[in-house]
Protein backbone atom coordinates (compact mmCIF):
# COMPACT_ATOMS: atom_id res chain seq x y z
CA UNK A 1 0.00 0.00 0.00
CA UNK A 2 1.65 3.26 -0.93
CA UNK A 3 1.33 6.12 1.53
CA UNK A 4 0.11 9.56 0.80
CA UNK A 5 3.37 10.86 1.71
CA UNK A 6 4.98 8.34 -0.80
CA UNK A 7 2.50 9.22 -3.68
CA UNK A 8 3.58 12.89 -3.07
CA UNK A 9 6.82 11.81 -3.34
CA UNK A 10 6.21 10.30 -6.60
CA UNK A 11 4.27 12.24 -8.91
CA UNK A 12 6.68 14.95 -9.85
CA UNK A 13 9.13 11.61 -10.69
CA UNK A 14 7.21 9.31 -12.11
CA UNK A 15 6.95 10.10 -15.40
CA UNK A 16 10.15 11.56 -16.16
CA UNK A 17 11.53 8.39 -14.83
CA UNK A 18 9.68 5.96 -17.18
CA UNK A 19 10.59 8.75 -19.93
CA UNK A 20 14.08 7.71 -18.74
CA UNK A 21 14.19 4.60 -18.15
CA UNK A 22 13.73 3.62 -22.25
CA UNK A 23 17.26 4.74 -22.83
CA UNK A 24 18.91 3.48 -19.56
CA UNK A 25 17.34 -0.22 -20.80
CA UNK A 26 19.50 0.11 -24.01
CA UNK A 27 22.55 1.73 -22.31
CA UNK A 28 25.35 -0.87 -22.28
CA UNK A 29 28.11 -0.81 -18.97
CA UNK A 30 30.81 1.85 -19.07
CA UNK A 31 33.50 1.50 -16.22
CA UNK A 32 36.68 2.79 -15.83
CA UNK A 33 38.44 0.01 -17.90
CA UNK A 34 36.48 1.66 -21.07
CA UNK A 35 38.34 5.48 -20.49
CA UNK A 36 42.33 5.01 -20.35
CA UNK A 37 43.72 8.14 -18.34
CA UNK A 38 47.10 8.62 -19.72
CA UNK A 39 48.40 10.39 -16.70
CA UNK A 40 47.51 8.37 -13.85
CA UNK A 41 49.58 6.46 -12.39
CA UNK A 42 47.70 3.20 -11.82
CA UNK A 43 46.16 0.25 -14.17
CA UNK A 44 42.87 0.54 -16.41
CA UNK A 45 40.95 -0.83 -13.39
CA UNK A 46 41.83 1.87 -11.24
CA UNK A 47 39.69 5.23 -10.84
CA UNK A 48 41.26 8.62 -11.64
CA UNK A 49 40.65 12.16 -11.48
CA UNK A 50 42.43 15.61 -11.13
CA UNK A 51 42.11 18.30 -8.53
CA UNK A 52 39.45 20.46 -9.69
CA UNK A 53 41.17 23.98 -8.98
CA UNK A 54 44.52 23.19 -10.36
CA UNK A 55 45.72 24.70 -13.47
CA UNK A 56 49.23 24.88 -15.14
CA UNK A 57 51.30 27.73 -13.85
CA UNK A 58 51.42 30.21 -16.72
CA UNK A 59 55.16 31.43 -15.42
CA UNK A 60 56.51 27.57 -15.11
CA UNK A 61 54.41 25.54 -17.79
CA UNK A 62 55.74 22.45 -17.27
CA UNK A 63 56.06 22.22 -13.95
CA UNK A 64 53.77 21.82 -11.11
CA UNK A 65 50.15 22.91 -11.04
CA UNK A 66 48.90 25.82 -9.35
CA UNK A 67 45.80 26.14 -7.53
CA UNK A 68 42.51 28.80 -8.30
CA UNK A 69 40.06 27.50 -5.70
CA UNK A 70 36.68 27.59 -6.91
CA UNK A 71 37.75 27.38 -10.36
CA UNK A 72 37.29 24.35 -12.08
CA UNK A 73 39.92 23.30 -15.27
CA UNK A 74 38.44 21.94 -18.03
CA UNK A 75 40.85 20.30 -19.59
CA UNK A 76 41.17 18.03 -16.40
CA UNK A 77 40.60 14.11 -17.03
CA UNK A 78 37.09 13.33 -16.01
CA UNK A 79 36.36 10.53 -17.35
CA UNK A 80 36.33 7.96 -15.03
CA UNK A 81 33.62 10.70 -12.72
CA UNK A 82 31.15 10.84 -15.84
CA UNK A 83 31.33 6.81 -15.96
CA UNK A 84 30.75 6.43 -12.30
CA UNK A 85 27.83 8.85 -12.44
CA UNK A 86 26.28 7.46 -15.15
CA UNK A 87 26.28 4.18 -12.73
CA UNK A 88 24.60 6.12 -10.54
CA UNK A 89 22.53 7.23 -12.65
CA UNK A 90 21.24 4.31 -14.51
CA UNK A 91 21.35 1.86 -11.41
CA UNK A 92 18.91 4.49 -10.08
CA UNK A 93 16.93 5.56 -12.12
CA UNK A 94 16.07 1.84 -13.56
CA UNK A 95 15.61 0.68 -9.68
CA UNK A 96 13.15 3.53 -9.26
CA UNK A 97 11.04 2.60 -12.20
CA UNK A 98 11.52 -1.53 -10.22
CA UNK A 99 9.67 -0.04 -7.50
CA UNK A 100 7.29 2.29 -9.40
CA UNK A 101 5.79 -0.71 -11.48
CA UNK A 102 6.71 -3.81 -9.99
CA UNK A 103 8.00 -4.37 -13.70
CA UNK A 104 10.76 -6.77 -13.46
CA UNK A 105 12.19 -6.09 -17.06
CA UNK A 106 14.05 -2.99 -15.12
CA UNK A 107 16.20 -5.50 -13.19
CA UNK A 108 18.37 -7.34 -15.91
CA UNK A 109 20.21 -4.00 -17.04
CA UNK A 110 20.73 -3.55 -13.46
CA UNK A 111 22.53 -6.38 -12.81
CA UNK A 112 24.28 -5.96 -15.89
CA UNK A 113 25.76 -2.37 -14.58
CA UNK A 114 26.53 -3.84 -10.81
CA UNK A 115 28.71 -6.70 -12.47
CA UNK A 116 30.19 -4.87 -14.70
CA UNK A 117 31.87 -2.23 -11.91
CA UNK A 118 31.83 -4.72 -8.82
CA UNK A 119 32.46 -8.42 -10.22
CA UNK A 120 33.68 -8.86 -13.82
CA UNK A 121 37.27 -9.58 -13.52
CA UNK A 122 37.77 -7.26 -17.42
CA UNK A 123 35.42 -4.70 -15.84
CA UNK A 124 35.46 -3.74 -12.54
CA UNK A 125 36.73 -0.95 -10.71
CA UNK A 126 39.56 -1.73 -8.00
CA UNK A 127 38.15 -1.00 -4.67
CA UNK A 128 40.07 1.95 -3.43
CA UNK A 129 40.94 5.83 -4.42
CA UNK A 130 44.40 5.76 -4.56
CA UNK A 131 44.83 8.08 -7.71
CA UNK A 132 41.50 10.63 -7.17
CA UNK A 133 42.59 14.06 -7.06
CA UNK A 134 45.92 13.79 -8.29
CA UNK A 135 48.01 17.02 -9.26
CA UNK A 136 50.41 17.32 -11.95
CA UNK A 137 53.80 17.68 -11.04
CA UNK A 138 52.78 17.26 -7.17
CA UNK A 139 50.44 14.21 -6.13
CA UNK A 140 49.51 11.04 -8.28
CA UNK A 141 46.41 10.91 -6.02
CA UNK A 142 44.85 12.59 -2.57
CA UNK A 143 42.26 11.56 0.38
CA UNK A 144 40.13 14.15 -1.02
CA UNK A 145 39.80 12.37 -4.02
CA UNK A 146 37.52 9.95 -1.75
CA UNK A 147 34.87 12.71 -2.41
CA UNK A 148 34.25 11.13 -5.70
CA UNK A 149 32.63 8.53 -4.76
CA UNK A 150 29.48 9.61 -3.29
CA UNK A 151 28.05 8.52 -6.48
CA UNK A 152 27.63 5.09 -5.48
CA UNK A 153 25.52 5.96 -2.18
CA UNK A 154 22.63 5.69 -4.31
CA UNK A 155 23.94 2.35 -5.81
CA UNK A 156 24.77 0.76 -2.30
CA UNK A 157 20.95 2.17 -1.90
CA UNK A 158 19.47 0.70 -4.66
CA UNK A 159 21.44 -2.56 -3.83
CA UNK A 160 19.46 -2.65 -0.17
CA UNK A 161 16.03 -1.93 -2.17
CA UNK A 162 16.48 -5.05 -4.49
CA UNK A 163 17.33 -7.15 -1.55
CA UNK A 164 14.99 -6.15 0.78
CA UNK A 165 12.15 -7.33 -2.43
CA UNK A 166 14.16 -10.14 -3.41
CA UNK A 167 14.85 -8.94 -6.89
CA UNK A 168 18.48 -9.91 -6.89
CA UNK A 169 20.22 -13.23 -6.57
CA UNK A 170 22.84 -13.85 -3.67
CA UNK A 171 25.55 -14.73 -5.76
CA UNK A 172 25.30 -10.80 -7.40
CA UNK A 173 24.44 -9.21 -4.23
CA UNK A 174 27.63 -11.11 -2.46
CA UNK A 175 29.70 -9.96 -5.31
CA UNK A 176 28.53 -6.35 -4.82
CA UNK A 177 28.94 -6.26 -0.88
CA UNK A 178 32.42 -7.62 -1.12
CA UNK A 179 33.08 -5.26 -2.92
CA UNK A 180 31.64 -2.82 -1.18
CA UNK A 181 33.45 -4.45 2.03
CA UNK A 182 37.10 -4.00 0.57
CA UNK A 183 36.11 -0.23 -0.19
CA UNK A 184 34.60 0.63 3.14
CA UNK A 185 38.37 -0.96 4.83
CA UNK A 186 40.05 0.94 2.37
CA UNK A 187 38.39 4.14 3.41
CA UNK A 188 38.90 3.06 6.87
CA UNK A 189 42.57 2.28 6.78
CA UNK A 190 44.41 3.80 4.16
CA UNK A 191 46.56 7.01 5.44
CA UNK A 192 43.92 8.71 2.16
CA UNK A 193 40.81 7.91 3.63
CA UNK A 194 42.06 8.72 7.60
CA UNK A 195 42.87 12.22 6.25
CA UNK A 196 39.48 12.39 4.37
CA UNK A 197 37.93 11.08 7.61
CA UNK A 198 39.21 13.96 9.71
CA UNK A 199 38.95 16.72 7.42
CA UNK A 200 36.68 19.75 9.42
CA UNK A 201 34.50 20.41 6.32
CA UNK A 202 32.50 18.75 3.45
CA UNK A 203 34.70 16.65 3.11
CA UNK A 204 34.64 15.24 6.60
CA UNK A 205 30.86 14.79 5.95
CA UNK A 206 30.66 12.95 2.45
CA UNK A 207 33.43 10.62 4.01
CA UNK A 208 30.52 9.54 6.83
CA UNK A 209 28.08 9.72 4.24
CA UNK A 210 29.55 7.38 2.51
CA UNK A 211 30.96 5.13 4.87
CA UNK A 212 27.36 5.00 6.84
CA UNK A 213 25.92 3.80 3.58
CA UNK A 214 28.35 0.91 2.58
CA UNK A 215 28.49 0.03 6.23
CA UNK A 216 24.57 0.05 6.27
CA UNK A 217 24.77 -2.11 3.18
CA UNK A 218 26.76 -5.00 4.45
CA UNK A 219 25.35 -4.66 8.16
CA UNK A 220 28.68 -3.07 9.83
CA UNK A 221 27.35 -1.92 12.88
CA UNK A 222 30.28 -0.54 14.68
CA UNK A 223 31.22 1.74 11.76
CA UNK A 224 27.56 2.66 11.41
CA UNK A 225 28.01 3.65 15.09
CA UNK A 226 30.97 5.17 14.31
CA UNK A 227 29.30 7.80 12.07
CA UNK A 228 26.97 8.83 14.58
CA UNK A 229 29.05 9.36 16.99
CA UNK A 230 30.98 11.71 14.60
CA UNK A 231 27.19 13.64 13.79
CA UNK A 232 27.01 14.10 17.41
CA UNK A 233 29.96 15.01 18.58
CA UNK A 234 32.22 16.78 15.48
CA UNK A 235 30.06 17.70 13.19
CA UNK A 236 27.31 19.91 14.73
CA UNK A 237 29.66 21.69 17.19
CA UNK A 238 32.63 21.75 15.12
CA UNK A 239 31.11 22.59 11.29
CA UNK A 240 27.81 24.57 12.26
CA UNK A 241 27.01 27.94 13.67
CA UNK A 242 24.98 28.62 16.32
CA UNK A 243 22.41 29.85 13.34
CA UNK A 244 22.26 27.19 11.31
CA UNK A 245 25.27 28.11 8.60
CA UNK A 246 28.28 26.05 7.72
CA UNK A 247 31.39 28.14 8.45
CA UNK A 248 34.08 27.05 6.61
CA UNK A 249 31.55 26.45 3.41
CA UNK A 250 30.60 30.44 3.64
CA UNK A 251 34.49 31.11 3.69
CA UNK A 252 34.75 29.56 -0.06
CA UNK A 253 34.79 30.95 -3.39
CA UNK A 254 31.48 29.28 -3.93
CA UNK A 255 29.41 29.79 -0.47
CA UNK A 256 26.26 29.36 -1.73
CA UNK A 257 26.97 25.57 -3.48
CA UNK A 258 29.16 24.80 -0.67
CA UNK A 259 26.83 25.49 1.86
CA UNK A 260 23.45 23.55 0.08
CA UNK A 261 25.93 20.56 -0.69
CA UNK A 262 27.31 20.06 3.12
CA UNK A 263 23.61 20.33 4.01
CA UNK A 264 22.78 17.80 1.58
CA UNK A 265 25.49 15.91 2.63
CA UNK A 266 24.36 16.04 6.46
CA UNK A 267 20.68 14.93 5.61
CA UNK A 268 21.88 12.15 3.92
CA UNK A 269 23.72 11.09 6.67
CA UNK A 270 20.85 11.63 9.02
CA UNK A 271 18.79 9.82 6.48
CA UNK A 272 20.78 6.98 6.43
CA UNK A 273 21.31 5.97 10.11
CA UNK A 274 18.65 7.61 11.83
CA UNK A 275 16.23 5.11 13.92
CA UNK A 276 13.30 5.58 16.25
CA UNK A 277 16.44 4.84 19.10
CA UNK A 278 18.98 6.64 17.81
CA UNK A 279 17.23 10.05 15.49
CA UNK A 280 20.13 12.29 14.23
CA UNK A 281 17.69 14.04 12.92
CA UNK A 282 15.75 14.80 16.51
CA UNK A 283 19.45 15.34 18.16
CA UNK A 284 20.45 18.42 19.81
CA UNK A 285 24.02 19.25 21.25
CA UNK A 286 23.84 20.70 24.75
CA UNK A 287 24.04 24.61 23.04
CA UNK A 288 21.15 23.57 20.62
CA UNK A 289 23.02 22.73 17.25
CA UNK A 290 20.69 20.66 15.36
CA UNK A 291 19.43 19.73 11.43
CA UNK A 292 16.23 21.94 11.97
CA UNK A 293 18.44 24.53 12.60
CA UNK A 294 20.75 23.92 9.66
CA UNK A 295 17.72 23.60 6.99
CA UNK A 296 15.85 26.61 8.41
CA UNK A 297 18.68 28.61 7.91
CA UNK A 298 19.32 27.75 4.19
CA UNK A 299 15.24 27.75 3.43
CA UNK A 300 15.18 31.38 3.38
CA UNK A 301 17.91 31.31 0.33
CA UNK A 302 16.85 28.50 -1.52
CA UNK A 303 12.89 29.90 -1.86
CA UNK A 304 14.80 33.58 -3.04
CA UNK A 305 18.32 33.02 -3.75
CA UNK A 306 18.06 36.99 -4.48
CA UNK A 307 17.88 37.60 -0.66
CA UNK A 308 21.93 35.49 -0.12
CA UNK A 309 24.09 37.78 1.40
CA UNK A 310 27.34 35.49 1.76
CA UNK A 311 28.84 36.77 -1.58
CA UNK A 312 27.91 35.35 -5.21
CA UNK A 313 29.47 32.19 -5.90
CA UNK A 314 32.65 32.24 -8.68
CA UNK A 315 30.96 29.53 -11.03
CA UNK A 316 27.82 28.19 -11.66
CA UNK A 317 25.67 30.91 -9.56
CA UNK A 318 22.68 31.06 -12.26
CA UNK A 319 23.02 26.71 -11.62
CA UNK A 320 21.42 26.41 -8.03
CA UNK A 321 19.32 25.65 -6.52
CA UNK A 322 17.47 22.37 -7.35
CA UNK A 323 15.12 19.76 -5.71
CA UNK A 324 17.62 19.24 -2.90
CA UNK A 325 17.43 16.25 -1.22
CA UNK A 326 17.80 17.79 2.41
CA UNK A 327 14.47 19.72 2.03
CA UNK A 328 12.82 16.40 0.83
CA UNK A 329 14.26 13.93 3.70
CA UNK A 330 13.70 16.96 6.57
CA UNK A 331 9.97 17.18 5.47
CA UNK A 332 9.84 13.42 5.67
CA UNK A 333 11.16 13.82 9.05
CA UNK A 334 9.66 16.98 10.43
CA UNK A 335 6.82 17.18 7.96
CA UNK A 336 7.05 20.74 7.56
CA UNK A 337 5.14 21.47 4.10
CA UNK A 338 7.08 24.29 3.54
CA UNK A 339 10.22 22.16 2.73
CA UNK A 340 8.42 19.61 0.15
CA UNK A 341 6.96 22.87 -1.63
CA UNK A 342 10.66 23.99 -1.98
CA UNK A 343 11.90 20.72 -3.25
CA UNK A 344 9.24 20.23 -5.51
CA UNK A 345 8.71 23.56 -6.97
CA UNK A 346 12.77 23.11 -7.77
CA UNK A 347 14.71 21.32 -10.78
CA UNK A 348 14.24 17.31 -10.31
CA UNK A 349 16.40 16.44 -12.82
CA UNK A 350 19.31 18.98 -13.56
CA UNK A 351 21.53 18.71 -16.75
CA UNK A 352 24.83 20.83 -15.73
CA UNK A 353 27.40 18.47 -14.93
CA UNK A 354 28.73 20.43 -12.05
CA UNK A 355 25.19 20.23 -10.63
CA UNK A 356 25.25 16.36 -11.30
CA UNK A 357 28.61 16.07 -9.55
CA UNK A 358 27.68 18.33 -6.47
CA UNK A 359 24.01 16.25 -5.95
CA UNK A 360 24.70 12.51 -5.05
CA UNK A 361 21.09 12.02 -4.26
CA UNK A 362 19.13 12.42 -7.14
CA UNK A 363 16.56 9.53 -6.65
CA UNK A 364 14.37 10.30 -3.83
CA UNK A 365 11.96 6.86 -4.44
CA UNK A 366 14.83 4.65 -3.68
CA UNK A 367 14.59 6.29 -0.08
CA UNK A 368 11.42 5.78 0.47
């Protein structure tokens, strides 16, 4: 029986998703052995990306890169990103139209797509980061390049969804949580993913996101523990103001994306682990730092972005905002109408790939 909350949930999606779904049937697997990234340093089954903000130095050419925060290079490799957020895509959007219809011709290209990445010997991805973010001339790969892979949240999602209706055999599923397994000890290990682990902004948060969500997937408790914990006591006193904002985010070149996307990012979380005994979203630290407080203070700028007054963001202003997913999970939550009219009076399905990048969740039915 689907609940009036779910149907509301639904009806902006639902046809845009079936729209969808008649190319992502036809779409054939494309993982990082298919895009050969002449200047990493690893094999063809190893991700790779460049910093963002670095650029050649115009006085020294061919040496190392310099860094323009906020300002993205496009001749950087990006390959390997687009592939893994086409996954994302696809694995989503095709699970979504599973649990729209019931329609089990959605879940063979799905499986296709999860062995492809996570079990084909020719296909898959290695389970770690170790050459994201890399810098010419100065780093062949960084723990911030573990940022990346918040793509495949919504894949370790959609993974749970097919389990929970028995839509996907246990030898695929296995394959997919080992993999998911290796990643998630990686993350947790690795002198990259400690770093990422303990960095004070964004990037502190997508590395719980993530880990909550692969840990959630293969029934790690302790880490799943873990990442509360780190909600509780580092992220709401040590990232948010006593209003609501995100410090450090408001001191970039781009406040206004930085800000939505660490509130994303923090919803998610919430999303993820919260239970009727242990509600991140309900939690308050002792000087009343919460999530209410966090999404009422961005609510005012995403209904009129006109009325920001943090400073215009260096690229892709005009871009944001969009259906964000924090609005939609705190009005499941809190069910405060005023945050599902801003999510669904907003973009549901945003073309700019910078927008794509910055929005890991970008298939609310999977959460429901």
């Amino acid at each position: 029986m689907v609940s009036a909350e779910e149907k509301q949930v639904m009806e902006p999606l639902q046809e845009k998703i079936l729209e969808q779904t008649a190319i992502d049937m036809e779409s054939k697997p494309a993982t990082v052995t298919c895009f050969i990234a002449e200047r990493s340093a690893g094999t063809k089954h190893d991700f790779y990306s460049e910093g963002d903000y670095w650029w050649p130095d115009s006085l020294n050419p061919d040496g190392p890169y310099i860094r323009r925060d906020g300002e993205t290079n496009p001749d950087n490799f990006v390959e390997h990103r687009h592939a893994m957020i086409r996954f994302s895509r696809i694995v989503g959007n095709l699970t979504s139209a599973y649990l729209l219809t019931g329609d089990r011709q959605y879940l063979d290209p799905v499986i296709k797509h999860l062995r492809a990445w996570f079990i084909d010997e020719e296909t898959r991805m290695n389970p770690h980061l170790l050459y994201a973010q890399a810098i010419k001339g100065i780093a062949t790969g960084r723990g911030i390049g573990i940022i990346d892979t918040v793509h495949l949240i919504e894949v370790a999602q959609s993974l749970m969804k097919l389990e929970e209706k028995g839509a996907i055999s246990q030898k695929d599923l296995n394959g997919a949580k080992e993999w998911f397994r290796q990643y998630l000890t990686w993350m947790k290990t690795h002198p990259y993913g400690i770093n990422e682990m303990n960095a004070t902004n964004n990037h502190g948060t997508c590395w719980a996101m993530q880990a909550a969500m692969f840990a959630k997937l293969i029934d790690d408790k302790e880490t799943m523990k873990f990442c509360s914990d780190r909600f509780k006591n580092v992220f709401l006193p040590d990232q948010m103001a006593a209003d609501g904002s995100f410090p450090q985010e408001l001191a970039r070149t781009k406040p206004y994306g930085y800000s939505l996307f660490n509130l994303d990012a923090m919803a998610t979380l919430c999303q993820i682990l919260s239970t009727e005994d242990d509600n991140l979203w309900e939690y308050t630290t002792p000087d009343g730092r919460n999530m209410k407080k966090a999404v009422e203070f961005m609510l005012p700028y995403i209904a009129d972005k006109s009325t920001w007054g943090y400073g215009k963001d260096v690229m892709y202003w005009d871009e944001w905002p969009v259906a964000h997913p924090a609005l939609l999970f705190a009005w499941m939550n809190f069910g405060d109408e005023r945050y599902y009219a801003n999510w669904a009076n907003h973009e549901h399905f945003p073309e700019n790939e910078e927008v794509i990048r910055n929005l890991p969740i970008r298939n609310p039915i999977i959460w429901l």
